[in-house]
C-alpha atoms as a PDB file:
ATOM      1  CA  UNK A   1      76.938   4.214  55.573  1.00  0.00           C
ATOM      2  CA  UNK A   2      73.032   4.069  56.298  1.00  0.00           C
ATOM      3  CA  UNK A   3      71.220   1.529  54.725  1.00  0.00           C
ATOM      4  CA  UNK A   4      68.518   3.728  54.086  1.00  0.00           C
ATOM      5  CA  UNK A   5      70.639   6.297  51.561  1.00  0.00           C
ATOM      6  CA  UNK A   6      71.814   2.983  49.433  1.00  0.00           C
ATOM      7  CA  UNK A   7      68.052   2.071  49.235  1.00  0.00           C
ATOM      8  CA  UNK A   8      66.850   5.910  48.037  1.00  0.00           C
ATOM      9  CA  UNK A   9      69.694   6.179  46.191  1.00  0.00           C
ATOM     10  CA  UNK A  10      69.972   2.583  43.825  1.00  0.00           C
ATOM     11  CA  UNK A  11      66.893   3.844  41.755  1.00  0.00           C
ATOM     12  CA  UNK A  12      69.280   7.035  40.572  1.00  0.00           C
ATOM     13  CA  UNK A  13      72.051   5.238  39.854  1.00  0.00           C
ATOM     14  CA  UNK A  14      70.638   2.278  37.670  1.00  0.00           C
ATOM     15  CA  UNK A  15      68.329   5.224  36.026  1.00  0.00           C
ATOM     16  CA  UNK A  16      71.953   6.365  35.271  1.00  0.00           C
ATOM     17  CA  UNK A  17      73.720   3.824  33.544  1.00  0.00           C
ATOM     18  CA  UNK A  18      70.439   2.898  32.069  1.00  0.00           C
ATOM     19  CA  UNK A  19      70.455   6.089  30.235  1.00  0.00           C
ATOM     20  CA  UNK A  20      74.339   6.374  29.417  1.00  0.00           C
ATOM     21  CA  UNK A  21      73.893   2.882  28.040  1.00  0.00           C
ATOM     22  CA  UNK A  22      71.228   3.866  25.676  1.00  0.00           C
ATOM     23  CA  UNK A  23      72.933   7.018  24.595  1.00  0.00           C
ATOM     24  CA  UNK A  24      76.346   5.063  23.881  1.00  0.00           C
ATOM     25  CA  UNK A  25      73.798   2.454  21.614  1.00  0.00           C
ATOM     26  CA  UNK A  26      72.840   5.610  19.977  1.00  0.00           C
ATOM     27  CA  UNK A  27      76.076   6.629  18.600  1.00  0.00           C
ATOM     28  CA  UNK A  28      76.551   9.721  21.264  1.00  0.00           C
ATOM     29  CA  UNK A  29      80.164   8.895  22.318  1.00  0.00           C
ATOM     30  CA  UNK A  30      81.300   7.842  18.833  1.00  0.00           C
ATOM     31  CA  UNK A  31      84.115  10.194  16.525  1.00  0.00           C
ATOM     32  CA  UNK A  32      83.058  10.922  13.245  1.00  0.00           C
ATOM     33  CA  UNK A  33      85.807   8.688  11.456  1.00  0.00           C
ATOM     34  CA  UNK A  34      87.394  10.016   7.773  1.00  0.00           C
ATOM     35  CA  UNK A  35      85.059   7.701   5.585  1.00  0.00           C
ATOM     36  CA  UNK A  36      81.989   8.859   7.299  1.00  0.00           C
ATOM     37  CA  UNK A  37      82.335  12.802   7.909  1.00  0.00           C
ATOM     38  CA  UNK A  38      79.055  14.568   9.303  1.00  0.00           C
ATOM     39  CA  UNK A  39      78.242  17.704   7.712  1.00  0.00           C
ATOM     40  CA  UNK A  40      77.480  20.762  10.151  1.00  0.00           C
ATOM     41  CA  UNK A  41      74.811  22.974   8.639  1.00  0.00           C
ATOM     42  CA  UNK A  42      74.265  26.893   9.790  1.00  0.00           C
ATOM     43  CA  UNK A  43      71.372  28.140   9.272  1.00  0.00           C
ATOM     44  CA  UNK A  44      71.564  31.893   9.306  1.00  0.00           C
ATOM     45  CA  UNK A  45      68.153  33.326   8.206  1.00  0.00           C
ATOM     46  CA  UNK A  46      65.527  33.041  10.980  1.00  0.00           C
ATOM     47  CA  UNK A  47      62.327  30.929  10.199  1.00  0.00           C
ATOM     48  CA  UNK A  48      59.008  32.407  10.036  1.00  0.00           C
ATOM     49  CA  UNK A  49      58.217  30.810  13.615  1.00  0.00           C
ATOM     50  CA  UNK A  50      60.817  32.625  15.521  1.00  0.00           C
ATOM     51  CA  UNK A  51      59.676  35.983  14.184  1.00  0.00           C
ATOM     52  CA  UNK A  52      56.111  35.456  15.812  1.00  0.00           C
ATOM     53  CA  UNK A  53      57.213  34.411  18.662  1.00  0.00           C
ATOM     54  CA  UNK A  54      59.459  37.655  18.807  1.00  0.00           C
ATOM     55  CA  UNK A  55      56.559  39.680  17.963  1.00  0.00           C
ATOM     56  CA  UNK A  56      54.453  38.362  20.955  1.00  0.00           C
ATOM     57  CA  UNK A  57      57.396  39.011  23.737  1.00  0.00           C
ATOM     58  CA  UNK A  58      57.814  42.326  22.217  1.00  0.00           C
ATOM     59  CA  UNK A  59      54.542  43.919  21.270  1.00  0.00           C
ATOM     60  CA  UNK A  60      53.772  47.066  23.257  1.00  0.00           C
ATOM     61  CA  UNK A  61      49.629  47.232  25.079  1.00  0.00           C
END
């Protein structure tokens, strides 16, 4: 193995780990347990936002 791919590659690697550790310190890997159960919301109506932003992509000139 080159030297040089282990010297352009390192950066990507510890920018890696440095992100999975930071997402496991989050909480991303942990299971909701029984005592502590997330609630999922839906939200089915669509905001006021989306509608404009539909009205721009589909306007007619």
């Amino acid at each position: 193995m080159d030297i040089r791919y282990l010297i352009v590659g390192t950066p990507f690697i510890i920018a890696f780990f440095y992100t999975l550790f930071w997402i496991k310190r989050w909480g991303a890997f942990n299971l909701p347990s029984k005592n502590n159960p997330q609630k999922i919301t839906t939200k089915n109506e669509k905001s006021s936002g989306d509608l404009i932003l539909e009205n721009i992509f589909l306007s007619e000139n």
